[in-house]
Every structure is written in C-alpha cells, then in structure tokens.
Protein backbone atom coordinates (compact mmCIF):
# COMPACT_ATOMS: atom_id res chain seq x y z
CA UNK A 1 0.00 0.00 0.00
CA UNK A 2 1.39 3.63 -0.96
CA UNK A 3 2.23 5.65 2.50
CA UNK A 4 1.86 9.42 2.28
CA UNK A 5 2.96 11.59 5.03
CA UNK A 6 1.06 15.12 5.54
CA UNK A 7 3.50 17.38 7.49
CA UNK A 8 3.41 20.25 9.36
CA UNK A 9 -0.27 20.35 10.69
CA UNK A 10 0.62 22.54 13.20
CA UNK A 11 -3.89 23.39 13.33
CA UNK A 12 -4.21 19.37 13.13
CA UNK A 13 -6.83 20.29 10.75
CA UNK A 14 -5.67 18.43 7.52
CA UNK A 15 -7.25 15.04 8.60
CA UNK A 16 -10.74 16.42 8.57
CA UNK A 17 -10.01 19.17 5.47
CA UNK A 18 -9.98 15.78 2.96
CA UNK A 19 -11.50 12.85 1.83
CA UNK A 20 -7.69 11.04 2.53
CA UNK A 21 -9.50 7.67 2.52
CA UNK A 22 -10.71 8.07 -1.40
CA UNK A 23 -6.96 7.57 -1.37
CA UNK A 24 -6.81 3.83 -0.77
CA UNK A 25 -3.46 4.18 0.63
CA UNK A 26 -1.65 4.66 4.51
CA UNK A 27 -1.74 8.65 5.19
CA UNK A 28 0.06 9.84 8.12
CA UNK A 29 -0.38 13.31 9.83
CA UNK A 30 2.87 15.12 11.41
CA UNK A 31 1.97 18.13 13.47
CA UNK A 32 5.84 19.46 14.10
CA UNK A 33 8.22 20.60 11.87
CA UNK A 34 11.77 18.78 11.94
CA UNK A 35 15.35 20.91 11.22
CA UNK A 36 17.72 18.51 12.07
CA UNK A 37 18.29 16.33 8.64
CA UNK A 38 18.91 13.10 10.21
CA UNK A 39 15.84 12.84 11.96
CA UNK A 40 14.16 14.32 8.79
CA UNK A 41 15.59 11.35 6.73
CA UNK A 42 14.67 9.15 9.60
CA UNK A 43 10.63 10.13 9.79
CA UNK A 44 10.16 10.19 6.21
CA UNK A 45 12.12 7.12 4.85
CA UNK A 46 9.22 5.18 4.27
CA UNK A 47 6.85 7.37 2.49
CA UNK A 48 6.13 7.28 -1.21
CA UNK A 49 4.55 10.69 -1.07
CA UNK A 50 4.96 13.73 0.90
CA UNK A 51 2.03 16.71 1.15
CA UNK A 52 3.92 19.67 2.61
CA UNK A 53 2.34 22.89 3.96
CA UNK A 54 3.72 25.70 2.16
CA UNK A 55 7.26 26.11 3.16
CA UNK A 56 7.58 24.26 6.94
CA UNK A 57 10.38 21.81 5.94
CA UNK A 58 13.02 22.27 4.52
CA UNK A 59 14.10 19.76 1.15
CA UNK A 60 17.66 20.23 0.24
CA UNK A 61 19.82 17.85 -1.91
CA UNK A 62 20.93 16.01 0.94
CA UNK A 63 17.85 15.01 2.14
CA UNK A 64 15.95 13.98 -1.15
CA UNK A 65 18.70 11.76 -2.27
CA UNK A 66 18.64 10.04 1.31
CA UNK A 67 14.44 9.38 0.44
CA UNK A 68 15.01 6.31 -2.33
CA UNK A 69 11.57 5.79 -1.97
CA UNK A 70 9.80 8.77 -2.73
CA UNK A 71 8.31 9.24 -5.52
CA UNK A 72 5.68 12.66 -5.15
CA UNK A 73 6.26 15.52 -3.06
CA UNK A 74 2.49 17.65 -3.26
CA UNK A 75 3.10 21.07 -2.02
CA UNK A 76 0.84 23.61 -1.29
CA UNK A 77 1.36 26.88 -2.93
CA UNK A 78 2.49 28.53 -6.48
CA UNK A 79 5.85 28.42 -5.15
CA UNK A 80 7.92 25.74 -3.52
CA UNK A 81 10.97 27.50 -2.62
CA UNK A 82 11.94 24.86 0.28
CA UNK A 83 12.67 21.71 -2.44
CA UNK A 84 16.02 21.82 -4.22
CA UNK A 85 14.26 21.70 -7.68
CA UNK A 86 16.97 20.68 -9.27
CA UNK A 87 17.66 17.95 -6.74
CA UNK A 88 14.08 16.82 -7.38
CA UNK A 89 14.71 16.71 -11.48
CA UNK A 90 17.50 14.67 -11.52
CA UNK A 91 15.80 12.13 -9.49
CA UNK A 92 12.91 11.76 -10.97
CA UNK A 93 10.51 13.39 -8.28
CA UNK A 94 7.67 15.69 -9.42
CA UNK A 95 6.55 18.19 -7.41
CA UNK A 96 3.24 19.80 -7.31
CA UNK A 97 1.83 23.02 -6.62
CA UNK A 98 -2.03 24.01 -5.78
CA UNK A 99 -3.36 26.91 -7.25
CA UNK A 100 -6.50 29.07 -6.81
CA UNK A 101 -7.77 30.54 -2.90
CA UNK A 102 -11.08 29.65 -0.81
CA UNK A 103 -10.82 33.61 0.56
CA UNK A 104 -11.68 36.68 -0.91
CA UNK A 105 -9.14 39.41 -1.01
CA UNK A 106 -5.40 38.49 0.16
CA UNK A 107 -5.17 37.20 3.47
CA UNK A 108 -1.26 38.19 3.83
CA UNK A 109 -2.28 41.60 2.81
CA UNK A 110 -4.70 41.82 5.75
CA UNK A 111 -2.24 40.81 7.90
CA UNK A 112 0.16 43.31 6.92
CA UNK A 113 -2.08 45.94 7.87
CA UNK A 114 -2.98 44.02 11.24
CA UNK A 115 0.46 44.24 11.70
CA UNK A 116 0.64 47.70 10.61
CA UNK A 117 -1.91 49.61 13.31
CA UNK A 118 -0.58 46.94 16.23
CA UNK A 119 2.94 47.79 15.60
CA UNK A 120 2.45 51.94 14.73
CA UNK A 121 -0.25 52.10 18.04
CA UNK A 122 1.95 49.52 20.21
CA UNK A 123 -1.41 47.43 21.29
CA UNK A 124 0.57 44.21 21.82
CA UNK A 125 2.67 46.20 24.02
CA UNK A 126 -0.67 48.51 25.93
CA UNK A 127 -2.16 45.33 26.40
CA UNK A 128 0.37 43.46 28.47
CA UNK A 129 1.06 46.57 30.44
CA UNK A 130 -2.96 47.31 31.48
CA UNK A 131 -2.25 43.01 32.44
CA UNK A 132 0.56 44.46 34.79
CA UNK A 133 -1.39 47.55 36.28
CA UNK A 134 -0.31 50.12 33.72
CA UNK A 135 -2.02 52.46 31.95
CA UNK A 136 -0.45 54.32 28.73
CA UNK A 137 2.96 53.91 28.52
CA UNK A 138 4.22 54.94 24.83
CA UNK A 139 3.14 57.56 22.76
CA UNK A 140 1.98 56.79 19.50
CA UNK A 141 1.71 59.52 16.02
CA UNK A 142 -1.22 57.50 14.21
CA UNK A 143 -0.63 57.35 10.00
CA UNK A 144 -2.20 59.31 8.00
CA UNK A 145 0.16 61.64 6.48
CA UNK A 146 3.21 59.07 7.05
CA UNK A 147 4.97 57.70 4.05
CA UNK A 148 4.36 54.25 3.73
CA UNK A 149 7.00 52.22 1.91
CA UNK A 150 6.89 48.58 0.02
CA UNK A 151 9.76 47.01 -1.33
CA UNK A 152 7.68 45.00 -4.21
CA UNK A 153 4.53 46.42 -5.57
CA UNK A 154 3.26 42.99 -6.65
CA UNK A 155 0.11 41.50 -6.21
CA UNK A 156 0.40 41.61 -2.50
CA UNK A 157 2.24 45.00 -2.40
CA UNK A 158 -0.81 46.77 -4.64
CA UNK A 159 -3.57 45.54 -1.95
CA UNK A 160 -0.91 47.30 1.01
CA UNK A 161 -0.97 50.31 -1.06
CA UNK A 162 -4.46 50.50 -1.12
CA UNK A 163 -4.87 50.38 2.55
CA UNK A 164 -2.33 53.04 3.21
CA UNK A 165 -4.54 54.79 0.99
CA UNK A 166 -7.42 54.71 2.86
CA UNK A 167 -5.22 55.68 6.10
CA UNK A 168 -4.20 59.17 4.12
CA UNK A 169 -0.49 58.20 3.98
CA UNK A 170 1.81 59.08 1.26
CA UNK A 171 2.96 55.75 -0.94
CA UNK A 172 6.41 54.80 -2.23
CA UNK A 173 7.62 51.75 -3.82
CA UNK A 174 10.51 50.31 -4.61
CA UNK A 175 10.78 46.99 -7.16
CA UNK A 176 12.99 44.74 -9.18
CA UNK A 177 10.72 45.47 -11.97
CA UNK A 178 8.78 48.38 -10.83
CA UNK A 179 8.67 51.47 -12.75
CA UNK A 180 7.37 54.93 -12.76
CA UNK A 181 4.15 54.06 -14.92
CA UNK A 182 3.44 51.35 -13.02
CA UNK A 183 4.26 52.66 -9.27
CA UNK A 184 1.78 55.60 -10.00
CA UNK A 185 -1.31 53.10 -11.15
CA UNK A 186 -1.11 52.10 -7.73
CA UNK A 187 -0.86 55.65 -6.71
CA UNK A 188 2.88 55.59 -5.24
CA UNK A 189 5.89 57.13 -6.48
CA UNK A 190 8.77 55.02 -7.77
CA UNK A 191 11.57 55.95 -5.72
CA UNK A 192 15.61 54.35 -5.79
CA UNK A 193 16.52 51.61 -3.64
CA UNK A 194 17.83 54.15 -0.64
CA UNK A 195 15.11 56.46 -1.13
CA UNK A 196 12.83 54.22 -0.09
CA UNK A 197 14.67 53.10 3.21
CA UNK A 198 15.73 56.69 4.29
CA UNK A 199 11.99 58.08 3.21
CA UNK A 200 9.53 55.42 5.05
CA UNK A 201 7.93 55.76 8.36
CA UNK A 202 6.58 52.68 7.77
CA UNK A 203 8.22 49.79 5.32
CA UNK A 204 6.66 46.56 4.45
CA UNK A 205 8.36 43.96 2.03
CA UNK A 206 6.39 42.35 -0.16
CA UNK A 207 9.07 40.44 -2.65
CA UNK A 208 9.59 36.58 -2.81
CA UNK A 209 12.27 35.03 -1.25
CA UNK A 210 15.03 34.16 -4.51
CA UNK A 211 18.33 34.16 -4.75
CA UNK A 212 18.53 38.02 -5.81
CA UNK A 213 16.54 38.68 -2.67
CA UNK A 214 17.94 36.62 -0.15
CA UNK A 215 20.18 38.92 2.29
CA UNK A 216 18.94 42.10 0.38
CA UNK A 217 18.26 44.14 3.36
CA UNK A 218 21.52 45.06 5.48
CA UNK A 219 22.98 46.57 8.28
CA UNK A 220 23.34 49.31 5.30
CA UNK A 221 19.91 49.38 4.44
CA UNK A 222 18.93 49.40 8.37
CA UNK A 223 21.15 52.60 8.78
CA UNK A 224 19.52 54.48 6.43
CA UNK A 225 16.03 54.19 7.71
CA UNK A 226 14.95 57.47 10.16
CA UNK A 227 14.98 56.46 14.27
CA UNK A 228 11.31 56.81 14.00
CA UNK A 229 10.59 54.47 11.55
CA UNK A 230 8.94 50.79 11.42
CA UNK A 231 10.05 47.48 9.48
CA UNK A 232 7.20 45.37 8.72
CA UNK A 233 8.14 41.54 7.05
CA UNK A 234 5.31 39.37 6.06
CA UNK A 235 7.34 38.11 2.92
CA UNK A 236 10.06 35.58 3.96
CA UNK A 237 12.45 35.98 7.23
CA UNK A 238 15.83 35.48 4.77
CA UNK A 239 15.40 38.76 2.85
CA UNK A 240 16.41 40.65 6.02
CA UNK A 241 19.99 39.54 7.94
CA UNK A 242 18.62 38.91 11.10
CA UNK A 243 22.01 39.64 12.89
CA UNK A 244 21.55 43.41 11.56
CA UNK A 245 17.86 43.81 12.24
CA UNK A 246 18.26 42.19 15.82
CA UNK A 247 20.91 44.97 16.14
CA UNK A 248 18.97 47.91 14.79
CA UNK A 249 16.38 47.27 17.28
CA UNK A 250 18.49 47.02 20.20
CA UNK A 251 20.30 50.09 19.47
CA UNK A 252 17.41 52.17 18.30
CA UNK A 253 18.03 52.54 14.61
CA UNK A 254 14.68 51.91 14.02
CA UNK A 255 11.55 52.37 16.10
CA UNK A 256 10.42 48.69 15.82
CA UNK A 257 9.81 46.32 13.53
CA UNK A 258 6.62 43.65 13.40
CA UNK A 259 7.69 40.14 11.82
CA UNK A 260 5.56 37.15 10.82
CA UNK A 261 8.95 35.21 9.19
CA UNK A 262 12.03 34.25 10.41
CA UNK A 263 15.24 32.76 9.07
CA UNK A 264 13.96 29.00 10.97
CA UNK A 265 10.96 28.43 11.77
CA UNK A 266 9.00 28.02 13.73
CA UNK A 267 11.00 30.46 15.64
CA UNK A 268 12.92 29.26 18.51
CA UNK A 269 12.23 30.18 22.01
CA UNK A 270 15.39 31.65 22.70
CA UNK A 271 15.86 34.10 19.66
CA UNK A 272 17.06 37.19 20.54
CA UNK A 273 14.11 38.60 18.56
CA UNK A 274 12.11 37.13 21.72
CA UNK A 275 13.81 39.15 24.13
CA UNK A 276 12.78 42.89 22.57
CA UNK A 277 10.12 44.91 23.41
CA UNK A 278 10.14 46.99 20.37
CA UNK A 279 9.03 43.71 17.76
CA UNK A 280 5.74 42.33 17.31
CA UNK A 281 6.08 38.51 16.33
CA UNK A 282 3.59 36.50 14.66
CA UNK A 283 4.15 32.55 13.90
CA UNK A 284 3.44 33.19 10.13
CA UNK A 285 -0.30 33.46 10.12
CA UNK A 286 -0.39 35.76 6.66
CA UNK A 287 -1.86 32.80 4.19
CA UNK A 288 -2.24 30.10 6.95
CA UNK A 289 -6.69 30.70 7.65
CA UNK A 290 -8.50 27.69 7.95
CA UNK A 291 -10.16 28.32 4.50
CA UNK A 292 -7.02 28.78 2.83
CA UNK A 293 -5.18 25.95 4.50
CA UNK A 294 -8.53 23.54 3.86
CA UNK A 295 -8.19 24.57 0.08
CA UNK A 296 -4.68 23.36 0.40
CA UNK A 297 -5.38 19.76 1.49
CA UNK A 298 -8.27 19.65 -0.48
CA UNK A 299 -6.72 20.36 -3.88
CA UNK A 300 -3.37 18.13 -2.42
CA UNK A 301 -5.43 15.35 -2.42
CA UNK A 302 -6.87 15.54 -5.81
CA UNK A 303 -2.96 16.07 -7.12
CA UNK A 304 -2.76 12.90 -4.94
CA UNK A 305 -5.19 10.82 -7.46
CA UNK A 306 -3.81 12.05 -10.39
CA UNK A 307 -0.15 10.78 -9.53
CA UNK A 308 -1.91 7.93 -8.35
CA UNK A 309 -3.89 7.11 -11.87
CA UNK A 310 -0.70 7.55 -13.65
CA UNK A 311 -1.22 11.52 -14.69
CA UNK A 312 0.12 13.98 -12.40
CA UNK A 313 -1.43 17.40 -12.29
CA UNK A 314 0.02 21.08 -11.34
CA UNK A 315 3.78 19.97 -11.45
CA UNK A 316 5.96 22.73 -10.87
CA UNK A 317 9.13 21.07 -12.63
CA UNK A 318 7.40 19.24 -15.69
CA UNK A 319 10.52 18.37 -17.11
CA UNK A 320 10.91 15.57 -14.58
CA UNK A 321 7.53 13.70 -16.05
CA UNK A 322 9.63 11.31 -18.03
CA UNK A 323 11.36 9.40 -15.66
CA UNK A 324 9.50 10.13 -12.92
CA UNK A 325 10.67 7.49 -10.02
CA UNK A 326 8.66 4.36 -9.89
C-alpha cells in the first residue's frame, strides 16, 4: 500500500479538510516541523509521497537523495521555494503546486495591515502593560500623512498600497521590476533603492524570497532608515539579515519592527528577537486561515489521485515527467 505523510499540521486540521480515505493508501499526519536532517531522513524514509504545507520543511539535496523511496512531493502553494528543484529533477521526483484561494481578497495583505496599526499604536505592548497595572505607557503619532513604503509592488504590495490609501499616507515603492508608470497606477511614487529606506515611516516587504533577494536588506539598508521608523516583514524571514535587524532594534536605529517570518521556523524560544520589546512577532499566520489551509489539502489530495492514476497534475518542474521514479 502507498504511505503518504502530511506534514506540518501545526492546526491538526488536515485530517478532517480531505476525503484522505478516497486515497486507498496509509496517510500519516505530522503536526511538528523537523530541522535537524537526520531525523528528517529518519521520519520520512518510508513514504512514497509527501504533502507539505507551504514552506515548513526544509528539502535540500541532501535530504531527497537520502528518500530512495519517494516518488511525489504535493506542495501547497504557487511556489515551492523549500525543495532543491533541481535535486528533485534529476531524481525523478515531481513536485506539485495548488493553485486558486477559498478567501476573498489576500489574506497576507490583511495581515500586513494588522500588523501595521498593532505595531504603529503599540497594542501588543498597551495590552500586556494594562495586564501588569499600567495604563499608557508609549506615545503613539497615528498614520495618515506618514509615508508608507513597500519594497515590491506585486500583487500583495498593490492591496498594502491600497490600505495606506485609505489611512491618508503618502505611498512609495521600490521593485525589481517596478517602474514609474506602473508605481503611479497604484498611486505611489517610484523611488531608488535608498530612497525608499531613508523616506519610510513605515516599510513593508512584499518580494519573494530568490536568490537576488535573499540577504537584500543590510545593516546598510537598516542605517539608512529614520529612528522613528517601522520594518514590517510578512514576505520571507531570509530577505532581512537577522544579525543586523536584531541589532537595529536594540540600538534604536529603528523604532520597531513587526515580523511574521524568520530565518527557521517556527522560531525558537530563545531568539534574541524574543527578548525585545520593540518587535511584534507572529508565527506566520499571513496565508495560513482555515479556509485557505482547507483549500490546500483539499486540492493536495486531488494532485494525490492524479499521480496515483498515472497523470500527475500542477507539477511545478514538468521536465521531470519522463522518468519520474517508480
């Protein structure tokens, strides 16, 4: 009988999202994520299929040629940027994305912006103090009027600029791709990389993680933003060195920063990033509703009986489809 492993069900809501048993085959359900690559190789040895959630674990090289016996990893997502594609190709594993949403709207975007007003009004923070007897303890400027930056005007960036449009604040954008024409449809103005680190009182990143991106914000980058302002990462933890944010917010570069990524995740208890009182963390909730995660399982499932019947659907590298691993 195949054996399928779902991983990372941190909600343990993927056994009751899917009709697994329309499978015919063993499905197990993992509810922690694993970093150490021994013990990865060691859980997952004897599974023919693997249904990730969005990025959790980690698939280099070294762990995909240790798996002889796997022959699908289903991913959830348009993007699988934690499998060594490569990797995957030369051994004959496809890999499989799911497309389409169950929400309306963007649900990172509305985090963003949750993140946004809890970070720029310091309501984490008000809130444990009125728990410890305190009442008002930092003074907050409200938005409208601020400049509100976003590195990545993208799908995701163009919903953010709409909300800082409704909050009155000034837009500026900064892309890979981005132009003038384009920044202005969205109703921001295109601005150079350092203009749009030394001009933001807020910044939110909004690019994928890739190897241009990885590391792209620096101590440099940190430096030039005003003592005032606010870092806001609902993207991918990578694109920002941790070392030199971690830094920054100790020494008061920057006013605070709210983060719902992190270089290793999920993020571990003693992180300096734990330790501040001027970051807001989050445990990556921007696409992970129960609607959008339900979608997920749903639609891994059906790339589940394709592979199955001998067709495999949504594969992300479909040069592998002929010598697949049998």
């Amino acid at each position: 009988m195949i054996q399928i492993a779902v991983l990372d069900d941190y909600l343990h809501i993927a056994e009751d999202a899917a009709d697994w048993a329309s499978l015919n085959a063993e499905v197990v359900f993992f509810d922690n994520t694993i970093h150490d690559l021994d013990d990865l190789v060691g859980r997952l040895a004897p599974f023919d299929a693997l249904v990730t959630t969005r990025e959790r674990t980690r698939f280099p090289r070294e762990v995909l040629e240790r798996l002889p016996n796997l022959k699908l990893i289903a991913g959830t997502g348009r993007r699988q940027a934690n499998v060594d594609l490569e990797a995957a190709n030369e051994l004959g594993i496809p890999v499989c994305v799911t497309t389409g949403s169950a929400t309306r709207g963007n649900t990172t975007a509305e985090l963003t912006w949750g993140l946004v007003l809890a970070l720029t009004r310091h309501i984490g923070w008000e809130d444990r103090q009125i728990r410890e007897g305190r009442w008002q303890t930092r003074v907050a400027e409200g938005l409208g009027g601020k400049t509100l930056g976003i590195l990545g005007l993208g799908r995701i960036g163009t919903i953010v600029a709409r909300y800082g449009k409704v909050f009155e604040m000034d837009l500026i954008a900064w892309g890979p791709t981005l132009d003038a024409d384009r920044a202005g449809q969205s109703g921001a103005e295109y601005v150079s990389w350092e203009g749009l680190f030394s001009c933001s009182d807020v910044l939110s990143i909004h690019v994928p993680l890739t190897d241009l991106s990885r590391g792209w914000i620096t101590a440099r980058e940190l430096e030039l933003m005003k003592p005032t302002a606010f870092l806001i990462n609902t993207s991918r933890g990578p694109i920002v060195d941790e070392a030199a944010l971690v830094n920054a917010l100790r020494t008061g570069e920057i006013a605070g920063a709210a983060l719902d990524v992190y270089d290793e995740e999920p993020l571990p208890v003693d992180s300096p990033l734990v330790g501040l009182d001027n970051v807001l963390l989050t445990p990556h909730l921007g696409y992970s509703t129960g609607a959008t995660v339900r979608q997920f399982f749903k639609a891994s499932v059906e790339n589940l009986q394709a592979w199955m019947a001998g067709s495999p659907i949504h594969v992300l590298n479909t040069e592998v489809l002929d010598h697949c691993r049998v």
